[in-house]
C-alpha atoms as a PDB file:
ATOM      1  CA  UNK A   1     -52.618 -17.394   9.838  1.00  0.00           C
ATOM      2  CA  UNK A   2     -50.790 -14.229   8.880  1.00  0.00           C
ATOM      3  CA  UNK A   3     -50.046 -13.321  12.571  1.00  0.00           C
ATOM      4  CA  UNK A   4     -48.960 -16.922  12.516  1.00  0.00           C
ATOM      5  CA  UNK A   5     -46.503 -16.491   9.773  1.00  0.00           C
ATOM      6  CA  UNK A   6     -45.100 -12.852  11.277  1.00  0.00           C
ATOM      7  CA  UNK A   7     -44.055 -14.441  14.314  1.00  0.00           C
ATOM      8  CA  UNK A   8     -42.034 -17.347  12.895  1.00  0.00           C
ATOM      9  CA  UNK A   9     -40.274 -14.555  10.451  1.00  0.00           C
ATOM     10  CA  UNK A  10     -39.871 -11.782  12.965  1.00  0.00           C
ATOM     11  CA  UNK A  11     -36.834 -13.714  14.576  1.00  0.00           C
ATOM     12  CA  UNK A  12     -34.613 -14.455  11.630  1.00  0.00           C
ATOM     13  CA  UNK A  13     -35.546 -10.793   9.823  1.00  0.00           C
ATOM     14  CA  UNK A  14     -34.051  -9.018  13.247  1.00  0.00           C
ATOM     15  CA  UNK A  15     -31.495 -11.738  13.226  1.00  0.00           C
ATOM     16  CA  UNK A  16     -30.543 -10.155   9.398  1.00  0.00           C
ATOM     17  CA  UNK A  17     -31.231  -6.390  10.703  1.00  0.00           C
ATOM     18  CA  UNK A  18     -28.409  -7.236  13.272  1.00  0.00           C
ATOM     19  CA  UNK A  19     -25.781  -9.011  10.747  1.00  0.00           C
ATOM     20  CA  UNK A  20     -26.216  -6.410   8.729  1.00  0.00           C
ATOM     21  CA  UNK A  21     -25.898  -3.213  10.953  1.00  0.00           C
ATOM     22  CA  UNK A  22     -22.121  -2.135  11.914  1.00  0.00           C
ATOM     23  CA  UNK A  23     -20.658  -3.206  14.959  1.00  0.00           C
ATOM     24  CA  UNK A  24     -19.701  -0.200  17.466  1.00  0.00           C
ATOM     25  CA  UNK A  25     -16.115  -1.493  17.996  1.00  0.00           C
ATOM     26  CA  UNK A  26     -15.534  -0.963  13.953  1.00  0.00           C
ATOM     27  CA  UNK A  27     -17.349   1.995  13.555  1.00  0.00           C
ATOM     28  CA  UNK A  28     -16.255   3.751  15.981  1.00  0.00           C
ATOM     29  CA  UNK A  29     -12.578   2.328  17.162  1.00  0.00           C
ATOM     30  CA  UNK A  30     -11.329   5.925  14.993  1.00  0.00           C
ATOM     31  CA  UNK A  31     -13.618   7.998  16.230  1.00  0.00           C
ATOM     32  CA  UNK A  32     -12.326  11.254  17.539  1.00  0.00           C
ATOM     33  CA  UNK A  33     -14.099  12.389  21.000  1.00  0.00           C
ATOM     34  CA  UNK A  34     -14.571  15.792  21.903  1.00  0.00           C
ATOM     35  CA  UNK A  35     -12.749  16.948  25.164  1.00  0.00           C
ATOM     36  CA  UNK A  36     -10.785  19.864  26.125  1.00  0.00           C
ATOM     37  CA  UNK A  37      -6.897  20.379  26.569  1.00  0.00           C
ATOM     38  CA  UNK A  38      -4.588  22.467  28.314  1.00  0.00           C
ATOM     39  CA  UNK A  39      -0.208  22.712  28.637  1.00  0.00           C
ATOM     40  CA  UNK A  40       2.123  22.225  31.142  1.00  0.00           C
ATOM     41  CA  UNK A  41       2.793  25.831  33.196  1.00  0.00           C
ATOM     42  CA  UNK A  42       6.240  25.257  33.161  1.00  0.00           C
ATOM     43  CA  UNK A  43       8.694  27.617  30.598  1.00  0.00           C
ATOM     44  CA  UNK A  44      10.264  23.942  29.271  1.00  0.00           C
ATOM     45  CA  UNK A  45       8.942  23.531  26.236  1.00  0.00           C
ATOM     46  CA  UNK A  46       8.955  19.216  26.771  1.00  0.00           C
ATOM     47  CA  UNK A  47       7.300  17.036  29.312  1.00  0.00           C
ATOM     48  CA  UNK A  48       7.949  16.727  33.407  1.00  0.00           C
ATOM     49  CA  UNK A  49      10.517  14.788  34.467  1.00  0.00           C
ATOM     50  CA  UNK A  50       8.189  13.615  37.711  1.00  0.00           C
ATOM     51  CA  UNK A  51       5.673  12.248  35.814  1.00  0.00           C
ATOM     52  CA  UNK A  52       3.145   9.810  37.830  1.00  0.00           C
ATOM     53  CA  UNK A  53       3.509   7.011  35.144  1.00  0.00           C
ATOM     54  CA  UNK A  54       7.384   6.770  36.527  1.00  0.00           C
ATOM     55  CA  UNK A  55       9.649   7.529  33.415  1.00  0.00           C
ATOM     56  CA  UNK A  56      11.492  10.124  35.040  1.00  0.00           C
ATOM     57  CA  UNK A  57      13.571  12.380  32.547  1.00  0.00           C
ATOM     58  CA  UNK A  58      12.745  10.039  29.537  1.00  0.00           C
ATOM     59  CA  UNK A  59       9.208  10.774  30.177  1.00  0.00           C
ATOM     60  CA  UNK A  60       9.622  14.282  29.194  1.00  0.00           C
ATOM     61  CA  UNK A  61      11.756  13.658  25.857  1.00  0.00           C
ATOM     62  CA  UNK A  62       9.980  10.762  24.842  1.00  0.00           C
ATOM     63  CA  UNK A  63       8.325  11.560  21.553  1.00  0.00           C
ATOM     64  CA  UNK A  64      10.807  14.578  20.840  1.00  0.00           C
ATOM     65  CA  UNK A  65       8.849  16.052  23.791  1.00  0.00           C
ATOM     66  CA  UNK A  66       5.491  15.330  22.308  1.00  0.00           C
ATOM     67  CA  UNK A  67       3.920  14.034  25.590  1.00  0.00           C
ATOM     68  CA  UNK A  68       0.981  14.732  27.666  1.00  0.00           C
ATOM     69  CA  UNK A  69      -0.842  14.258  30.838  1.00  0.00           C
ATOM     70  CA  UNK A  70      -4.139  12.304  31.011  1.00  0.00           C
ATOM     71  CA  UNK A  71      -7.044  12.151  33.491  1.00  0.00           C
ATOM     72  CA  UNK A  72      -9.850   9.181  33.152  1.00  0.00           C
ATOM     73  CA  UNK A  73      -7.205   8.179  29.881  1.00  0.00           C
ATOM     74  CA  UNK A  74      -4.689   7.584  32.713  1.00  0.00           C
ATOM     75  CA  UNK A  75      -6.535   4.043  34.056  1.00  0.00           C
ATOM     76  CA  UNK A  76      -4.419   3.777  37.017  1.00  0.00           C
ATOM     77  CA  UNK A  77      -1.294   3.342  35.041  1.00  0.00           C
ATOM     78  CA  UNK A  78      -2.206   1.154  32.257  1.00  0.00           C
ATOM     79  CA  UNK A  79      -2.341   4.175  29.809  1.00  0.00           C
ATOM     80  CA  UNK A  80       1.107   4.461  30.416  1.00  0.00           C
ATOM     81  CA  UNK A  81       2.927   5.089  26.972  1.00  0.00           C
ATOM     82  CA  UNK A  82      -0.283   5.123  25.288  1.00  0.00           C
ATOM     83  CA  UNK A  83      -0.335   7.452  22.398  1.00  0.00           C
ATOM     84  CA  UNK A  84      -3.837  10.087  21.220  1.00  0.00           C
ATOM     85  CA  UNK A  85      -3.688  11.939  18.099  1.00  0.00           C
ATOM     86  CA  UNK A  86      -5.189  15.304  19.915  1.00  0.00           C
ATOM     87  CA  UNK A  87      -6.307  18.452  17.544  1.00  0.00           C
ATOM     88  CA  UNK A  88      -7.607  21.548  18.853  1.00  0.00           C
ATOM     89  CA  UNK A  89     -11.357  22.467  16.682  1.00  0.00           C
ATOM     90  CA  UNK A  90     -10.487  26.151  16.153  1.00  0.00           C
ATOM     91  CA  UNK A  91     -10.686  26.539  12.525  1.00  0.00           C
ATOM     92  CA  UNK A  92      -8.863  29.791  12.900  1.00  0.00           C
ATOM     93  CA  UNK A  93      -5.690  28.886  14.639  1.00  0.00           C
ATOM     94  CA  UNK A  94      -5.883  25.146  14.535  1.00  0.00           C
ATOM     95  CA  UNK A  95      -4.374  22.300  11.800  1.00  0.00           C
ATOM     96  CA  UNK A  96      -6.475  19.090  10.862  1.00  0.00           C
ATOM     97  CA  UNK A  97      -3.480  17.497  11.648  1.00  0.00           C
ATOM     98  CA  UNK A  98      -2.936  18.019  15.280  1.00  0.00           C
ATOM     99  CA  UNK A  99       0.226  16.443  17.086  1.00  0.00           C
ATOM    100  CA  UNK A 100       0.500  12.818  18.192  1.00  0.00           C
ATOM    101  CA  UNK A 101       1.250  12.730  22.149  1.00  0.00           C
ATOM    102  CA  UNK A 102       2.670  10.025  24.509  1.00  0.00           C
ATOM    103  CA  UNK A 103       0.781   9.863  28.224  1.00  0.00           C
ATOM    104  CA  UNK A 104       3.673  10.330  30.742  1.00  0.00           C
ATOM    105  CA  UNK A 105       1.548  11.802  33.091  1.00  0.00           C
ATOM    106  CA  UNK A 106      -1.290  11.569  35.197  1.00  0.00           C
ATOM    107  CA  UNK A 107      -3.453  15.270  35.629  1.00  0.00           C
ATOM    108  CA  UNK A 108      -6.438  17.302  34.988  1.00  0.00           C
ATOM    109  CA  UNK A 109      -7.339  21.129  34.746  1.00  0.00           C
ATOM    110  CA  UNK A 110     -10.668  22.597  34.242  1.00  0.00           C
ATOM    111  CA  UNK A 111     -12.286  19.395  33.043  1.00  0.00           C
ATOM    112  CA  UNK A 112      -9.603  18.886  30.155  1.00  0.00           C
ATOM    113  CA  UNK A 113      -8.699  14.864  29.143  1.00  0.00           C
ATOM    114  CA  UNK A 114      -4.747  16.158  28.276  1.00  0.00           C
ATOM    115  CA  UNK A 115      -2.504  18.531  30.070  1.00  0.00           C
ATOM    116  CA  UNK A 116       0.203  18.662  27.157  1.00  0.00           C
ATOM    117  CA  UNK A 117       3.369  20.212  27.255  1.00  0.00           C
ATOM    118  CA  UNK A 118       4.137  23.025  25.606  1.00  0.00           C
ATOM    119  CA  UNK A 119       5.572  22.031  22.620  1.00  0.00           C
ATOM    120  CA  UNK A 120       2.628  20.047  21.615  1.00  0.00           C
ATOM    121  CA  UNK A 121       0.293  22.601  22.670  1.00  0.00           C
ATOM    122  CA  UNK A 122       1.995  24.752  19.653  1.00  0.00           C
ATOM    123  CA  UNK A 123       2.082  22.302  16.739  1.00  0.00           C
ATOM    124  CA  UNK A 124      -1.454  21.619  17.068  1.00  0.00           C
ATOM    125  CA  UNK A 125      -1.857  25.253  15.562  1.00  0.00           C
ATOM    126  CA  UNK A 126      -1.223  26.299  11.773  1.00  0.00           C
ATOM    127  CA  UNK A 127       1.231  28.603  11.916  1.00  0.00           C
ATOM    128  CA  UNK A 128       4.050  29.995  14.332  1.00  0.00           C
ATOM    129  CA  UNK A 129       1.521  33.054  14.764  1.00  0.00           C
ATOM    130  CA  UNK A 130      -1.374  30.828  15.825  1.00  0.00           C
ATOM    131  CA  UNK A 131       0.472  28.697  18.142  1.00  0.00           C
ATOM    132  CA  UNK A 132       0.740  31.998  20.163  1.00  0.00           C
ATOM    133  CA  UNK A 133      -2.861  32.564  19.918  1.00  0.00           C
ATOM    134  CA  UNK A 134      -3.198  29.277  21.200  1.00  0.00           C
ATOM    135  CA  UNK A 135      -1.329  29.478  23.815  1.00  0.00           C
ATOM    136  CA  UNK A 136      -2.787  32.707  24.760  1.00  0.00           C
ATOM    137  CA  UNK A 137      -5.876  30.533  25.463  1.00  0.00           C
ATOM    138  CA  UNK A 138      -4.673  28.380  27.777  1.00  0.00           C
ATOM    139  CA  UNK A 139      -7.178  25.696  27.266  1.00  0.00           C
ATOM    140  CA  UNK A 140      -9.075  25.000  23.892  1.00  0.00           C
ATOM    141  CA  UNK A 141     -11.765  22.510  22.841  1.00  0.00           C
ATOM    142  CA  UNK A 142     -10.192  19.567  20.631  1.00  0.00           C
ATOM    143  CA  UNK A 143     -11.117  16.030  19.747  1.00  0.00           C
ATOM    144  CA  UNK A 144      -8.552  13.377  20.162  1.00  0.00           C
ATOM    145  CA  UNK A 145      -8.457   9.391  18.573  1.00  0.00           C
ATOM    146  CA  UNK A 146      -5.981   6.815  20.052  1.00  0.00           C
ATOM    147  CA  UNK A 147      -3.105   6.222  17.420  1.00  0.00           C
ATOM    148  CA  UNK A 148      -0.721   3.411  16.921  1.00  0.00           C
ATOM    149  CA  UNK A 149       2.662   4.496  19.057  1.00  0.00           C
ATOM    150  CA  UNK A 150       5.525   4.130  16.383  1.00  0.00           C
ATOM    151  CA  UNK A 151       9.216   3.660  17.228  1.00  0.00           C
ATOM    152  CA  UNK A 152      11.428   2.976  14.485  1.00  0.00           C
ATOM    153  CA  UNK A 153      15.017   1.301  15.238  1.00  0.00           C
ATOM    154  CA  UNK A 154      13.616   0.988  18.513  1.00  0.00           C
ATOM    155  CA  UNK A 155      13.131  -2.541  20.715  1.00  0.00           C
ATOM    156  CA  UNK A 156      11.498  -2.703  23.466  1.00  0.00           C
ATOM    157  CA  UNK A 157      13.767  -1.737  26.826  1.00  0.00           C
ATOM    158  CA  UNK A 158      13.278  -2.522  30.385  1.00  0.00           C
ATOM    159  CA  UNK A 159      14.768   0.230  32.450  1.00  0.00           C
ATOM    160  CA  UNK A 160      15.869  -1.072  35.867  1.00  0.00           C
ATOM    161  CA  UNK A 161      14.097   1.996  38.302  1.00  0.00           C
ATOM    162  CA  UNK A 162      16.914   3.787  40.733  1.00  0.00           C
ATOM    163  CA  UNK A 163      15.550   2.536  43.805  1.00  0.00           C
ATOM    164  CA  UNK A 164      15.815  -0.908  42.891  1.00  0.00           C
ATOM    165  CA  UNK A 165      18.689  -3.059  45.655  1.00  0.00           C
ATOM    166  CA  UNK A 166      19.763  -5.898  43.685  1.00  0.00           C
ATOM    167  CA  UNK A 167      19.053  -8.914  44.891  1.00  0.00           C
ATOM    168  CA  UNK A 168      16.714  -8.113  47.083  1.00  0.00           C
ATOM    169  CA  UNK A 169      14.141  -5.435  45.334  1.00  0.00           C
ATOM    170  CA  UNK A 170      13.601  -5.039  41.460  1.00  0.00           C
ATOM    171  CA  UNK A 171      11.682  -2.534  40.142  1.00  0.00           C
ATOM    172  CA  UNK A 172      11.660  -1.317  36.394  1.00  0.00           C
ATOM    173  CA  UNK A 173       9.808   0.638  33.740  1.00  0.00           C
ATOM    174  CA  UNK A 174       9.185  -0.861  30.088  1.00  0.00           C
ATOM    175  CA  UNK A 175      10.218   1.295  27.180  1.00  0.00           C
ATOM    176  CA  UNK A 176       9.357   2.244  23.672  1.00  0.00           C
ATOM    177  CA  UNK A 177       6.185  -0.193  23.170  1.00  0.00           C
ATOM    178  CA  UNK A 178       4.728   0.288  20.243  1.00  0.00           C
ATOM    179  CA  UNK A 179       1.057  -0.216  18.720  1.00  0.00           C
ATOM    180  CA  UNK A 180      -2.334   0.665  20.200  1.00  0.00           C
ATOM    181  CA  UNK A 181      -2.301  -2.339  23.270  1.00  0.00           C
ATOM    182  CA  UNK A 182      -2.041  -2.036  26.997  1.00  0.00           C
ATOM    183  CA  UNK A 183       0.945  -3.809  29.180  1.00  0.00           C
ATOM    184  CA  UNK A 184      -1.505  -5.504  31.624  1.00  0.00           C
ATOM    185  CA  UNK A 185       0.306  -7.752  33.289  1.00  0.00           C
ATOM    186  CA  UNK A 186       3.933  -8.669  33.561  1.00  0.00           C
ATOM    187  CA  UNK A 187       5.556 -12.118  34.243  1.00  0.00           C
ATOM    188  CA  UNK A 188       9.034 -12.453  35.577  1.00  0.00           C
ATOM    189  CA  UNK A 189      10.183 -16.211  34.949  1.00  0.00           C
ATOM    190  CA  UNK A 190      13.998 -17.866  35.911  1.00  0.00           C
ATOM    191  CA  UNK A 191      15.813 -18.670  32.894  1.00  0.00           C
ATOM    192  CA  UNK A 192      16.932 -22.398  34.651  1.00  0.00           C
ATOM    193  CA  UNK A 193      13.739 -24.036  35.957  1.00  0.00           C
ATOM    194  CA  UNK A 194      11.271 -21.325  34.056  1.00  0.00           C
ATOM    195  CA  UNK A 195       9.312 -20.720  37.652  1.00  0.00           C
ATOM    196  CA  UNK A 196       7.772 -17.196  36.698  1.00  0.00           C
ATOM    197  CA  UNK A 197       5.888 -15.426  39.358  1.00  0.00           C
ATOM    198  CA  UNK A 198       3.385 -12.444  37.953  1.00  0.00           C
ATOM    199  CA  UNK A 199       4.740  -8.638  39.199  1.00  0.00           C
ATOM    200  CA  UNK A 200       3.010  -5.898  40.587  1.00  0.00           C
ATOM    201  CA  UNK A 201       2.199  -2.600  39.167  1.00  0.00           C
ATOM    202  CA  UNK A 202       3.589  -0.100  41.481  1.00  0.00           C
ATOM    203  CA  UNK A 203       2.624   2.476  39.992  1.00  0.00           C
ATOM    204  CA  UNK A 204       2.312   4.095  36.667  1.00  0.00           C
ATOM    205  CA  UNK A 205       4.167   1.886  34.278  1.00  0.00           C
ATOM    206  CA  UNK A 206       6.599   0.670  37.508  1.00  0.00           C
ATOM    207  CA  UNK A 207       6.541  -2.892  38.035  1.00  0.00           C
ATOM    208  CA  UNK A 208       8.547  -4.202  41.276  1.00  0.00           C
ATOM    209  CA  UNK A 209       9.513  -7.307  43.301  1.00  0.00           C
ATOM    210  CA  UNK A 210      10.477  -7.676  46.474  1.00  0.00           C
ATOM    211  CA  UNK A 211      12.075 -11.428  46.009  1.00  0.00           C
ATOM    212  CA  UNK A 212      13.381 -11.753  42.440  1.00  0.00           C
ATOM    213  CA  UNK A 213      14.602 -14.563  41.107  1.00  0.00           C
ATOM    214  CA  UNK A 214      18.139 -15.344  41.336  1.00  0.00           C
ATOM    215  CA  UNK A 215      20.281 -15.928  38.040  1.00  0.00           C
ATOM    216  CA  UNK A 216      19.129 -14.405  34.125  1.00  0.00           C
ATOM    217  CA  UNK A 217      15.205 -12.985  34.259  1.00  0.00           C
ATOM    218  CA  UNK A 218      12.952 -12.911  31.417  1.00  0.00           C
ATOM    219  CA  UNK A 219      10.639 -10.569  31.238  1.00  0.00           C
ATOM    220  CA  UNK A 220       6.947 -11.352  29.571  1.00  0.00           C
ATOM    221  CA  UNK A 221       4.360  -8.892  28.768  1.00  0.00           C
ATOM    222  CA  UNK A 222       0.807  -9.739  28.443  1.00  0.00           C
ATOM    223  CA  UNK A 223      -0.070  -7.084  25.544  1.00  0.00           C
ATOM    224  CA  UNK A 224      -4.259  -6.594  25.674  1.00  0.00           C
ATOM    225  CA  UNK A 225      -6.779  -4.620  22.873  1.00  0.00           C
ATOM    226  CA  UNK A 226      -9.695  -2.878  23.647  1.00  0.00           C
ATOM    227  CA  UNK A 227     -10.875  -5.667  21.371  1.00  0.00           C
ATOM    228  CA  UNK A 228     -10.495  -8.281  24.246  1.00  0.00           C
ATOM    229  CA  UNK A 229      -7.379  -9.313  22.195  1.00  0.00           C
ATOM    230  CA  UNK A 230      -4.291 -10.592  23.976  1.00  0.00           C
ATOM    231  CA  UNK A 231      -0.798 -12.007  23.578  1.00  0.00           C
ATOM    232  CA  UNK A 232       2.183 -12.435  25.618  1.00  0.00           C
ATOM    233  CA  UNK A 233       5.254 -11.378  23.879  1.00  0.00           C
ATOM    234  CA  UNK A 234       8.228 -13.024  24.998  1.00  0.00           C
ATOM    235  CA  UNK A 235      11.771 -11.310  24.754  1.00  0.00           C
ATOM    236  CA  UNK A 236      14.903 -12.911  23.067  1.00  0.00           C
ATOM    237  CA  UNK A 237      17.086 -10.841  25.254  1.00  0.00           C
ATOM    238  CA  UNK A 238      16.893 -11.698  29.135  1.00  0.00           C
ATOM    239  CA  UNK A 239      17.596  -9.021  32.222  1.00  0.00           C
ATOM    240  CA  UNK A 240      21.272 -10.319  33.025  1.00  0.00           C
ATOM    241  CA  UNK A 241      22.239 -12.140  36.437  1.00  0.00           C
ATOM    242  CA  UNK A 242      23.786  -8.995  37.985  1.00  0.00           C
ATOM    243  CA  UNK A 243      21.464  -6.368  36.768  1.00  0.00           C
ATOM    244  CA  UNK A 244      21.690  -2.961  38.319  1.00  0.00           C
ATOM    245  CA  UNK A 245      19.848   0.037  39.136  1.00  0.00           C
ATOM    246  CA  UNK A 246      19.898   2.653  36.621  1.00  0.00           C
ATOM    247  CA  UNK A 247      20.628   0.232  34.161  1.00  0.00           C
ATOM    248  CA  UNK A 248      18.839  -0.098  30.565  1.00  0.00           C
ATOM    249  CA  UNK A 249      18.657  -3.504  28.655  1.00  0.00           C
ATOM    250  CA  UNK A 250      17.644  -4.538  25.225  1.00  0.00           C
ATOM    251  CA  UNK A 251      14.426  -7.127  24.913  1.00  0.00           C
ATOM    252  CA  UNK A 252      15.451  -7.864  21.411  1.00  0.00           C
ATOM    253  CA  UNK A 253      11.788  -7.917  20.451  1.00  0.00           C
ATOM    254  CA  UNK A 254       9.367  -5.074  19.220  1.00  0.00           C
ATOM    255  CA  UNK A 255       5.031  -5.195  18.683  1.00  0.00           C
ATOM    256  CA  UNK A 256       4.728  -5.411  14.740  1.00  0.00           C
ATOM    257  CA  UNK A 257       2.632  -2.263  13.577  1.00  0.00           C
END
């Protein structure tokens, strides 16, 4: 009898256990992770302007220069414009603060998750002194959280990429998104008959065409959360009928923070 009666209560006490432990995704969705870092060998202080994510000189001024390279974080281009809060763990040099970085980049040295430049490298330390100790180092341990990206007064942009040949190739790079979601698929849609045909990632956060649409283009992003979350965000602004290479246009829309 009492064997009886533990059986038909052991399924609804772990069913209790379960509603009552913490799911991963909350606990641990601002977690930081241990990894290692390292800067940019160059002597500018700011980012690379050859960046595999394909934001040319922007890419290194982006974030007042606050930009890094990523390894695994990269994901093939879809951690494009994705943005880490990254402190190093060195009580003696190092601030609980860190510095909030930008990916721009794709790269990895001596097992490190973030190649930053050198300007970030320095204001994860405490002082002007320790920045130079850290620097010293080369790499340091640290433990980095993703952040919300934050760009006040800022819309989103679509910068048309240099080697696009209007009408016959379009390729472009999509500015300033903020929040913590992914760009994971673009739609390009006709303004007149609202055909839209889906784009390919290039590379990095390049998306091209080889037969665009004729006439005014809108652009839609498909924005997606580690949470399985996703929404399409459509702009008010369209790219205009004679768009041209080298060209930057206003969406007219930004991702509420």
């Amino acid at each position: 009898m009492a064997s009886s009666l533990w059986s038909s209560l052991l399924p609804t006490a772990i069913f209790l256990l379960m509603q009552t432990l913490p799911k991963a995704s909350s606990v641990c969705s601002d977690c930081f992770i241990q990894s290692r870092a390292a800067y940019y060998p160059n002597s500018n202080e700011k980012g690379t302007e050859i960046g595999a994510c394909g934001f040319g000189s922007f890419g290194a001024t982006l974030n007042g220069g606050d930009v890094s390279a990523a390894s695994d974080l990269y994901r093939n281009g879809v951690g494009c414009g994705a943005c880490y809060q990254v402190r190093c763990t060195n009580s003696a040099y190092c601030s609980s603060k860190g510095v909030n970085v930008v990916i721009t980049d794709q790269g990895s040295s001596a097992r490190t998750d973030f190649i930053l430049s050198k300007r970030a490298f320095s204001k994860m330390a405490q002082t002007a002194n320790a920045a130079a100790s850290l620097l010293s180092l080369g790499i340091v341990d640290i433990e980095y959280r993703r952040v919300s990206c934050s760009y006040p007064n800022k819309n989103i942009t679509i910068k048309i990429d240099e080697n696009s040949n209007f009408p016959h190739y379009l390729a472009f790079v999509i500015r300033y998104q903020q929040g913590m979601k992914d760009i994971t698929a673009v739609q390009l849609c006709e303004t007149q008959n609202f055909v839209c045909k889906l784009l390919d990632r290039h590379y990095g956060a390049v998306w091209t065409t080889t037969t665009p649409p004729s006439g005014p283009l809108q652009v839609k992003m498909l924005f997606s959360g580690d949470d399985g979350d996703e929404t399409w965000l459509v702009p008010v602004n369209n790219i205009p009928e004679g768009w041209k290479a080298g060209e930057t246009y206003d969406s007219g829309v930004q991702v509420n923070i």
